[in-house]
PDB file of N, CA and C in Angstrom:
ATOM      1  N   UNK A   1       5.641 -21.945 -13.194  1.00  0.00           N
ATOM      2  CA  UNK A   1       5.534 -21.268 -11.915  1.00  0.00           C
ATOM      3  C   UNK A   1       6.637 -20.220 -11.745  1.00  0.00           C
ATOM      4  N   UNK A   2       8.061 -20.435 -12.252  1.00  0.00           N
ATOM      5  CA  UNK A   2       9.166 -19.395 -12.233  1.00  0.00           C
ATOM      6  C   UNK A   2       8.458 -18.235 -13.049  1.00  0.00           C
ATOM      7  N   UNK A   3       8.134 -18.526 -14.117  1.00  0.00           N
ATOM      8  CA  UNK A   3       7.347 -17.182 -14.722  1.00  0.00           C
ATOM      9  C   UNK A   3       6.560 -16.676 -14.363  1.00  0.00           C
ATOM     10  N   UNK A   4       5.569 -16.924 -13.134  1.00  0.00           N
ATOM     11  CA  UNK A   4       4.837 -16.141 -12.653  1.00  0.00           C
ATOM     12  C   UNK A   4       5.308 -15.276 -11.577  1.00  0.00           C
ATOM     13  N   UNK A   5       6.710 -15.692 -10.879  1.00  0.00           N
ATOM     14  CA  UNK A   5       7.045 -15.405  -9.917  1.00  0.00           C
ATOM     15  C   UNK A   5       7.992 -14.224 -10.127  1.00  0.00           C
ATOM     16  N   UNK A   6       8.545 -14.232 -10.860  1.00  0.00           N
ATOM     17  CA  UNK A   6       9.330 -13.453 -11.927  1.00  0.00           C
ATOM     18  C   UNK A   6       8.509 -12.070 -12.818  1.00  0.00           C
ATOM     19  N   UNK A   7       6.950 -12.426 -12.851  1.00  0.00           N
ATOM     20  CA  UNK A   7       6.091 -11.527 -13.481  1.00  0.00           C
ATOM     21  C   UNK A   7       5.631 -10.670 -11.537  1.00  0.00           C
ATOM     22  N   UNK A   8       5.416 -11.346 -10.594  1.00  0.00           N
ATOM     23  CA  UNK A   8       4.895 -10.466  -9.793  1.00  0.00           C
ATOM     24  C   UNK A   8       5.936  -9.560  -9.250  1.00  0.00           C
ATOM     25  N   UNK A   9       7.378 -10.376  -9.451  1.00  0.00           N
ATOM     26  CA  UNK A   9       8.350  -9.362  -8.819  1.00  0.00           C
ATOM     27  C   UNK A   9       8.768  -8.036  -9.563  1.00  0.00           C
ATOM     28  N   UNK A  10       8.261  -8.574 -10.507  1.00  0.00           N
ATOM     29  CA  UNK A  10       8.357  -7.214 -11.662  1.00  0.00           C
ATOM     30  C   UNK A  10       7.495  -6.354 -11.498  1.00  0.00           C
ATOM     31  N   UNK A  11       6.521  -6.864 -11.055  1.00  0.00           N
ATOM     32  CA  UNK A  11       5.026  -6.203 -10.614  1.00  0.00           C
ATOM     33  C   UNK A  11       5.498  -5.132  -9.203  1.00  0.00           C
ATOM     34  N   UNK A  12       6.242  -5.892  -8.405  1.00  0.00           N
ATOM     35  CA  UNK A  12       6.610  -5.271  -7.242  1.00  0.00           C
ATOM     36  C   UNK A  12       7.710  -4.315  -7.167  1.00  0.00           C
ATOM     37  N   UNK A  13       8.379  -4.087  -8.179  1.00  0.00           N
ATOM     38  CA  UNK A  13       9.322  -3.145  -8.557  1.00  0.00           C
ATOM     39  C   UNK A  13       8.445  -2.216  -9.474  1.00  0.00           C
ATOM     40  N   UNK A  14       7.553  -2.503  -9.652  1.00  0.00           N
ATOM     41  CA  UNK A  14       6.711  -1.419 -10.592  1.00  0.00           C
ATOM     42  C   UNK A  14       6.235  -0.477  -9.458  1.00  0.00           C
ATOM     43  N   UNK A  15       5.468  -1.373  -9.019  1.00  0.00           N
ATOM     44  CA  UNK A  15       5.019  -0.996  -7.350  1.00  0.00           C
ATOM     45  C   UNK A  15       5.567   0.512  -6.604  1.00  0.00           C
ATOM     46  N   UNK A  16       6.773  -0.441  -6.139  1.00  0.00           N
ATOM     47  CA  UNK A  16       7.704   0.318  -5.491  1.00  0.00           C
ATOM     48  C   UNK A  16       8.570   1.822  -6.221  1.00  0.00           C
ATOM     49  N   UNK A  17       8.684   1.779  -7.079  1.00  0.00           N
ATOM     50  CA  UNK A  17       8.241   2.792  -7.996  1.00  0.00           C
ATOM     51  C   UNK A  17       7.452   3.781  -8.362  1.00  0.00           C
ATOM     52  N   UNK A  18       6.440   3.586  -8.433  1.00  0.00           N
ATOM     53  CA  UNK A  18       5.224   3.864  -8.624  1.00  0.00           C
ATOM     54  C   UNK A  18       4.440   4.877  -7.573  1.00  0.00           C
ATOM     55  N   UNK A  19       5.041   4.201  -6.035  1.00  0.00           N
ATOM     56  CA  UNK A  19       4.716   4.743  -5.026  1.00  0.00           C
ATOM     57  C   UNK A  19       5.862   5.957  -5.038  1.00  0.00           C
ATOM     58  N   UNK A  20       6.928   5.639  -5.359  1.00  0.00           N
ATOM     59  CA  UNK A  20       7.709   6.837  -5.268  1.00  0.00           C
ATOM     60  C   UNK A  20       7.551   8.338  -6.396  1.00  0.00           C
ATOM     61  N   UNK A  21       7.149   7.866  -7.240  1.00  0.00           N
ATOM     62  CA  UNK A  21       6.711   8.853  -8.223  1.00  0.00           C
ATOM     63  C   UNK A  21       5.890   9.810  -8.040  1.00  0.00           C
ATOM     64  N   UNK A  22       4.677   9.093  -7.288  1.00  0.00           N
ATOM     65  CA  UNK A  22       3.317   9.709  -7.533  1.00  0.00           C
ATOM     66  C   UNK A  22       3.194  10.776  -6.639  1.00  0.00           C
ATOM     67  N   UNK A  23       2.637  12.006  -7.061  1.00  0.00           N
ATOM     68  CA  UNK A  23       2.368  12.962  -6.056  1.00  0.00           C
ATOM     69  C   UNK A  23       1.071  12.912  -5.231  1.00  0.00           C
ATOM     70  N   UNK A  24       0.309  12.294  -5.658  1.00  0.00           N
ATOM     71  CA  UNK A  24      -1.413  12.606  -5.040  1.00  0.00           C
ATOM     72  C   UNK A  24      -0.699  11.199  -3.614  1.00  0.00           C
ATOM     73  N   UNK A  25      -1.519  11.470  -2.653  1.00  0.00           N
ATOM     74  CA  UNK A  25      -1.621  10.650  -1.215  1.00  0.00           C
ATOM     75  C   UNK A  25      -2.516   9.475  -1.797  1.00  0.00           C
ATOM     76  N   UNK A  26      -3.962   9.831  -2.067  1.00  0.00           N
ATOM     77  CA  UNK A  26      -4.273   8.451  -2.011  1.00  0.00           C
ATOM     78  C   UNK A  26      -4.246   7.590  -3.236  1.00  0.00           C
ATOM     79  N   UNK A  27      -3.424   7.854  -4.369  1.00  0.00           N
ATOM     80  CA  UNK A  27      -3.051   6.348  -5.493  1.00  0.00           C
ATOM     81  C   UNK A  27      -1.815   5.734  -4.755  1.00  0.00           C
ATOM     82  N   UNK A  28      -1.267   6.537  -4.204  1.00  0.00           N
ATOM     83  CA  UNK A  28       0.056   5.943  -3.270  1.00  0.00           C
ATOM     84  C   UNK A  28      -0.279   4.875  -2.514  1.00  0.00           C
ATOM     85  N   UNK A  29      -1.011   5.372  -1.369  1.00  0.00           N
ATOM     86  CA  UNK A  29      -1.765   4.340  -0.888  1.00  0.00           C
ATOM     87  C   UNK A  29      -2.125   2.960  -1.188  1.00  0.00           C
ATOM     88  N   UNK A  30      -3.315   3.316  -2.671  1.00  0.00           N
ATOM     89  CA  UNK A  30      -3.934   2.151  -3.440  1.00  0.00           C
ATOM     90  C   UNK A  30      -2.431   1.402  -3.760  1.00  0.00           C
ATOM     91  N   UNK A  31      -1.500   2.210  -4.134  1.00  0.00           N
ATOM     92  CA  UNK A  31      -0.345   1.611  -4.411  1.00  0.00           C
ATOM     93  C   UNK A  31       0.787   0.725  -3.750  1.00  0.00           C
ATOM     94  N   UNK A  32       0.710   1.093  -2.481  1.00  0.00           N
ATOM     95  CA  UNK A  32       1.540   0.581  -1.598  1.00  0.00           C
ATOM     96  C   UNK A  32      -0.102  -0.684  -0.875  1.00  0.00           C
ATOM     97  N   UNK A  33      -0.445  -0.542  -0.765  1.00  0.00           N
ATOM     98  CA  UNK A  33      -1.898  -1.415  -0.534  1.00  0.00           C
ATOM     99  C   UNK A  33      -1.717  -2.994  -1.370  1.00  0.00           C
ATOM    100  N   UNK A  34      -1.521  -2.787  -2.744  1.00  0.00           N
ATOM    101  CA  UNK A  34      -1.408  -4.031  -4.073  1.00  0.00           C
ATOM    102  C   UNK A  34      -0.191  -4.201  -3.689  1.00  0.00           C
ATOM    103  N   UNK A  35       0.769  -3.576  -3.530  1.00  0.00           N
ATOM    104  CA  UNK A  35       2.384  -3.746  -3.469  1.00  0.00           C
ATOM    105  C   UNK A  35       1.983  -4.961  -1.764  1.00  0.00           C
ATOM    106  N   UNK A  36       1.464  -4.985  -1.032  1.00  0.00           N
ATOM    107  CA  UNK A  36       1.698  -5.568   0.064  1.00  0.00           C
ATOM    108  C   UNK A  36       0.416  -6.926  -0.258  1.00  0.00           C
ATOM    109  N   UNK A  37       0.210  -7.023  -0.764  1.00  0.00           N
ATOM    110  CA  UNK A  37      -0.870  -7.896  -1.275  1.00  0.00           C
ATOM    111  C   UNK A  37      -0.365  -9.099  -2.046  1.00  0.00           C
ATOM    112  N   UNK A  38       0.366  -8.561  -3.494  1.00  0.00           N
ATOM    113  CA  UNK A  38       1.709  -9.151  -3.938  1.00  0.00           C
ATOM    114  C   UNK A  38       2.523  -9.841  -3.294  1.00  0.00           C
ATOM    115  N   UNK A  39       3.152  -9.114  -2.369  1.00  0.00           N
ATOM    116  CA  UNK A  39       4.218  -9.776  -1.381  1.00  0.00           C
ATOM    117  C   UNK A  39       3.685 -10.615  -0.521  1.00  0.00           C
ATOM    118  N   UNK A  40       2.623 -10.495  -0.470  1.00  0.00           N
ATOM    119  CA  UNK A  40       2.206 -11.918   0.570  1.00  0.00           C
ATOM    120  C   UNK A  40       1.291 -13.103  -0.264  1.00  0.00           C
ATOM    121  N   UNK A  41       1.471 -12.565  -1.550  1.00  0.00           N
ATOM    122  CA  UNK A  41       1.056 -14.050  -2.364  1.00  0.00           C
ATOM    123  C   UNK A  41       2.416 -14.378  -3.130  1.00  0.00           C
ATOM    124  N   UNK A  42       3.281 -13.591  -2.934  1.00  0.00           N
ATOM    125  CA  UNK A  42       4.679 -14.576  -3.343  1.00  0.00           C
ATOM    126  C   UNK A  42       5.217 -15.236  -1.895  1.00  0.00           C
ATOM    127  N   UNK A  43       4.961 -15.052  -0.569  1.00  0.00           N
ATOM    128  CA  UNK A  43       5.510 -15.193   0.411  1.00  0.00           C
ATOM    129  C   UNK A  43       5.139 -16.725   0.321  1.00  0.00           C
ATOM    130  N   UNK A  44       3.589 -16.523   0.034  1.00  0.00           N
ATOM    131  CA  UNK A  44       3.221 -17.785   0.053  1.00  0.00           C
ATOM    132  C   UNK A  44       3.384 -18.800  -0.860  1.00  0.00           C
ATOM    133  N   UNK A  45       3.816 -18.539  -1.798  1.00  0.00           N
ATOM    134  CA  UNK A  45       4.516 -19.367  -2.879  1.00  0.00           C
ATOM    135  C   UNK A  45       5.819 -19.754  -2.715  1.00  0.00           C
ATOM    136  N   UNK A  46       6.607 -18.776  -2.061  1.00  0.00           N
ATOM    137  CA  UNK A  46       7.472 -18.997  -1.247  1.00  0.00           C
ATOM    138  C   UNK A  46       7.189 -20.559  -0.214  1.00  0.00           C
ATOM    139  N   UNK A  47       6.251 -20.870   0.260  1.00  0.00           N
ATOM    140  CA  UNK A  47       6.134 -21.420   1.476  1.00  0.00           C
ATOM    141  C   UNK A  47       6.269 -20.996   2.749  1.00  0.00           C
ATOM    142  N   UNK A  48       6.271 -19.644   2.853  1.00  0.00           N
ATOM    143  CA  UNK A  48       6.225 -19.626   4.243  1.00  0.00           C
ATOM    144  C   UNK A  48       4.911 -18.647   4.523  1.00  0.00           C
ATOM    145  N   UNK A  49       4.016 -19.464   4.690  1.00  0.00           N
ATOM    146  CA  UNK A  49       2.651 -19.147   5.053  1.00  0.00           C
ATOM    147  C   UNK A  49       2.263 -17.645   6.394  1.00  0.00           C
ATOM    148  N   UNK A  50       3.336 -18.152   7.353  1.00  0.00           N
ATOM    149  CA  UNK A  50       3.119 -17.442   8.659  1.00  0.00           C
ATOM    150  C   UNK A  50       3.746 -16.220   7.964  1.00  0.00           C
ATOM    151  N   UNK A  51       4.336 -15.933   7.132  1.00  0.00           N
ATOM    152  CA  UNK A  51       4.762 -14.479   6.673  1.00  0.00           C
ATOM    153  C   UNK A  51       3.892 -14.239   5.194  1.00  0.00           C
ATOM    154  N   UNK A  52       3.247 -15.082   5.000  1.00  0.00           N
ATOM    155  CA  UNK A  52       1.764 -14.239   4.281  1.00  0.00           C
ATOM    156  C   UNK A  52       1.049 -13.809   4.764  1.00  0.00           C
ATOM    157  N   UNK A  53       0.693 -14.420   6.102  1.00  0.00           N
ATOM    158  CA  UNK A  53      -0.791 -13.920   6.306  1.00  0.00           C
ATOM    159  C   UNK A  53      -0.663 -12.537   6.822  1.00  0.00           C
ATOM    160  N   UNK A  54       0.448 -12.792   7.938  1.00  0.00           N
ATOM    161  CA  UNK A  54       1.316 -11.460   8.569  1.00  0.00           C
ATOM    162  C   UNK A  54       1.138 -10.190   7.958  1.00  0.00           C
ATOM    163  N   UNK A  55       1.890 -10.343   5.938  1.00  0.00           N
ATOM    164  CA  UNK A  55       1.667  -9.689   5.172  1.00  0.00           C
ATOM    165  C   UNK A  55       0.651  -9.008   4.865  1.00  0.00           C
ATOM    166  N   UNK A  56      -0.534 -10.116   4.905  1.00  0.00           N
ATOM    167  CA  UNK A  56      -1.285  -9.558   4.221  1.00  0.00           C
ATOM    168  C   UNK A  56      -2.172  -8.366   5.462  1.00  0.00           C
ATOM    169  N   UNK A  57      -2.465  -8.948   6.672  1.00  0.00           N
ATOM    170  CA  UNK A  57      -2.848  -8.577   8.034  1.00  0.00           C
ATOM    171  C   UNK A  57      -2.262  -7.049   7.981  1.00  0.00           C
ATOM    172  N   UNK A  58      -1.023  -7.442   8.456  1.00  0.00           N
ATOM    173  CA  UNK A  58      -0.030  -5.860   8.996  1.00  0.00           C
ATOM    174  C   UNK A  58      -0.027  -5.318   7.662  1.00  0.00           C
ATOM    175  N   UNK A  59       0.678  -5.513   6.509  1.00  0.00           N
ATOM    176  CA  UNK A  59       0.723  -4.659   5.293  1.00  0.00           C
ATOM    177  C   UNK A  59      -0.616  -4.140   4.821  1.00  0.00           C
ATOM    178  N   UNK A  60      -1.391  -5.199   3.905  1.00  0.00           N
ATOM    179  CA  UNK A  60      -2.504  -4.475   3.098  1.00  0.00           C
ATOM    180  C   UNK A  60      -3.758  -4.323   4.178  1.00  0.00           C
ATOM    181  N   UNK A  61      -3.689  -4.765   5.827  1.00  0.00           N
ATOM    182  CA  UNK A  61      -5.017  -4.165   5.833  1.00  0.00           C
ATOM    183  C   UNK A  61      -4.272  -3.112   7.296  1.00  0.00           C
ATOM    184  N   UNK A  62      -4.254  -3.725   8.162  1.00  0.00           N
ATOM    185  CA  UNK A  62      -4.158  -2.632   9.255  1.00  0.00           C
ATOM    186  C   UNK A  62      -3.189  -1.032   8.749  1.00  0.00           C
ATOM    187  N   UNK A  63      -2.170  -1.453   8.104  1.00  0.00           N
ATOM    188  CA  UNK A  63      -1.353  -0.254   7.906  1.00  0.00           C
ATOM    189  C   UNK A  63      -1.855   0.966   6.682  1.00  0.00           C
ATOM    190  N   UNK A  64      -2.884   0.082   5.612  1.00  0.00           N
ATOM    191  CA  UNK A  64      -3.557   0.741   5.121  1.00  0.00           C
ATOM    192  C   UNK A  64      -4.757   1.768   5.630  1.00  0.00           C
ATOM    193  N   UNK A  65      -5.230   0.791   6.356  1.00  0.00           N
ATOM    194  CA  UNK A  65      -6.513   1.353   6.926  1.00  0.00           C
ATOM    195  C   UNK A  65      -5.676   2.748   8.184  1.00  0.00           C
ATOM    196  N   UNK A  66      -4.659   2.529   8.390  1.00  0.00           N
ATOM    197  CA  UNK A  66      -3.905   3.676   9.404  1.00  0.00           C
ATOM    198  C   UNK A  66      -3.592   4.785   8.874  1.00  0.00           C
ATOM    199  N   UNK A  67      -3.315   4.463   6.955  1.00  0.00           N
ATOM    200  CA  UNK A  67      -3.423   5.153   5.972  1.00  0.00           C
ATOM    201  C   UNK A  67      -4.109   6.604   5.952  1.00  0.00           C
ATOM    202  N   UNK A  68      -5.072   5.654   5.484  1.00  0.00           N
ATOM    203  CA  UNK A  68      -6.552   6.285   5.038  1.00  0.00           C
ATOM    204  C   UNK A  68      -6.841   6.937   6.159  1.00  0.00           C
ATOM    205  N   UNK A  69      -6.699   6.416   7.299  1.00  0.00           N
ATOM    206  CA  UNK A  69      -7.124   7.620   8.483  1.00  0.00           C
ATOM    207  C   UNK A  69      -6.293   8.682   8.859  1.00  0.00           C
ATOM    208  N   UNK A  70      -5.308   8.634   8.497  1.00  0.00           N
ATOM    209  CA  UNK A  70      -4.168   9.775   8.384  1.00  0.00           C
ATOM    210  C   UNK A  70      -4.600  10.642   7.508  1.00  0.00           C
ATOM    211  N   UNK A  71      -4.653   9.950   6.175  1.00  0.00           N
ATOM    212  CA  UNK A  71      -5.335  10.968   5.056  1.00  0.00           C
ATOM    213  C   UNK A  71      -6.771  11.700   5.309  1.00  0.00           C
ATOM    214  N   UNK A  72      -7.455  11.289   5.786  1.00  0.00           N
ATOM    215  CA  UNK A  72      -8.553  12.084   6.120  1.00  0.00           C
ATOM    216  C   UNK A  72      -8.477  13.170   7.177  1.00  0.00           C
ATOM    217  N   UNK A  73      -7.272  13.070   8.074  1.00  0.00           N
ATOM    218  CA  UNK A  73      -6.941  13.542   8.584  1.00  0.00           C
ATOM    219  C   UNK A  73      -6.714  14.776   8.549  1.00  0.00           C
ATOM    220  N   UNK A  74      -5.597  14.672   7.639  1.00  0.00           N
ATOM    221  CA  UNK A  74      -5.087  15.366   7.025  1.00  0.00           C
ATOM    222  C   UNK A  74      -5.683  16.337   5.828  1.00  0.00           C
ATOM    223  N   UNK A  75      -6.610  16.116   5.051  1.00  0.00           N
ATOM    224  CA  UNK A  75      -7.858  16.743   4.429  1.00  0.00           C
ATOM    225  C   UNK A  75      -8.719  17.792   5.427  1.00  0.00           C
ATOM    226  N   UNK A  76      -8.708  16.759   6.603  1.00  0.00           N
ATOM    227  CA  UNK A  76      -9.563  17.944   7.691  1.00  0.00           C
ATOM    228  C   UNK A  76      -9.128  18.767   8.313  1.00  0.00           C
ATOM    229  N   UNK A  77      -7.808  18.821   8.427  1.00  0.00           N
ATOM    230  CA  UNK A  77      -7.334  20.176   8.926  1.00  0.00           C
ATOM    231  C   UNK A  77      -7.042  21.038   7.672  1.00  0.00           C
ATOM    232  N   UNK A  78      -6.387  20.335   6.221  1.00  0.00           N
ATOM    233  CA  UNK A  78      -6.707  21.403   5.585  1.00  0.00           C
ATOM    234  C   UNK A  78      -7.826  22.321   4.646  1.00  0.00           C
ATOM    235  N   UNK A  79      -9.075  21.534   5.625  1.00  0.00           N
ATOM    236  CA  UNK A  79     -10.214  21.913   4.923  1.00  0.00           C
ATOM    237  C   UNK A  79     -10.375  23.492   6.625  1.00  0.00           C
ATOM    238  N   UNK A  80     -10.195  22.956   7.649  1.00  0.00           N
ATOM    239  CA  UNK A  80     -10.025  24.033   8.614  1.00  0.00           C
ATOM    240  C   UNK A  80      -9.544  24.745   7.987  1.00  0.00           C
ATOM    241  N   UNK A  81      -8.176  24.917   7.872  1.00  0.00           N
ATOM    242  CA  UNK A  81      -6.860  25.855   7.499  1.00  0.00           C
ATOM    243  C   UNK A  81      -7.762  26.633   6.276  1.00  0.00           C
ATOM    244  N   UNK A  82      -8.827  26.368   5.342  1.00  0.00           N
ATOM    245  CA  UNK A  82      -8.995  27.259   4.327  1.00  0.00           C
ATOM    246  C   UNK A  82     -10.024  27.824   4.800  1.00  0.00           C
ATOM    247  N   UNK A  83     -11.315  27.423   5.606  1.00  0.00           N
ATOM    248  CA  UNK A  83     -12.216  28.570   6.120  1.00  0.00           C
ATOM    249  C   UNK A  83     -11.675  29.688   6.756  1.00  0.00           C
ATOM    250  N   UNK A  84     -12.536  31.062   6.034  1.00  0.00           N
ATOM    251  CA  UNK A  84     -12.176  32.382   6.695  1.00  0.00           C
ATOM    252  C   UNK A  84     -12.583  32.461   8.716  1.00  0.00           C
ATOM    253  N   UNK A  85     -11.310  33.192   8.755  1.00  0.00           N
ATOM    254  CA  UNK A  85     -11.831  33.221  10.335  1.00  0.00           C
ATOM    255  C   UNK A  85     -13.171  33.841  10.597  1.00  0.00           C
ATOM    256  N   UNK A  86     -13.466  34.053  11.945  1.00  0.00           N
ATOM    257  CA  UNK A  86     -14.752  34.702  12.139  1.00  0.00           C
ATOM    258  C   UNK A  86     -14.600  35.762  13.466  1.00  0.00           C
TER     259      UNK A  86
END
């Protein structure tokens, strides 16, 4: 069990990484998305349940999904910004 725990934290420094590297918006995302997914299945290995689910709730879904709507967002004004005026 130490070796698995030890393999996801490695996972989560890859993660965290990973997100910092990348230039495109949405692998970041996908990235920071698994990165919070992770952390709330070590939380729970951890034992403390009420900060998995939390995790998984606030991190991989609501803050993602706040994400993704930012990003589209953000696509749509710069899909405005490139049509010629009229």
């Amino acid at each position: 069990m130490t070796l698995f725990k030890v393999l996801l934290l490695l996972f989560l420094i890859a993660c965290a990484a990973a997100v910092s590297l990348t230039r495109r918006l949405l692998p970041a995302i996908i990235i920071f998305m698994s990165y919070s997914l992770v952390m709330s299945l070590l939380w729970a290995l951890l034992e403390a349940p009420d900060l998995a689910v939390t995790e998984a709730a606030v991190g991989a879904g609501i803050t993602s999904v706040l994400f993704f709507l930012a990003l589209k967002r953000v696509r749509a004004l710069r899909g405005e910004e490139n049509e010629p005026p009229e």
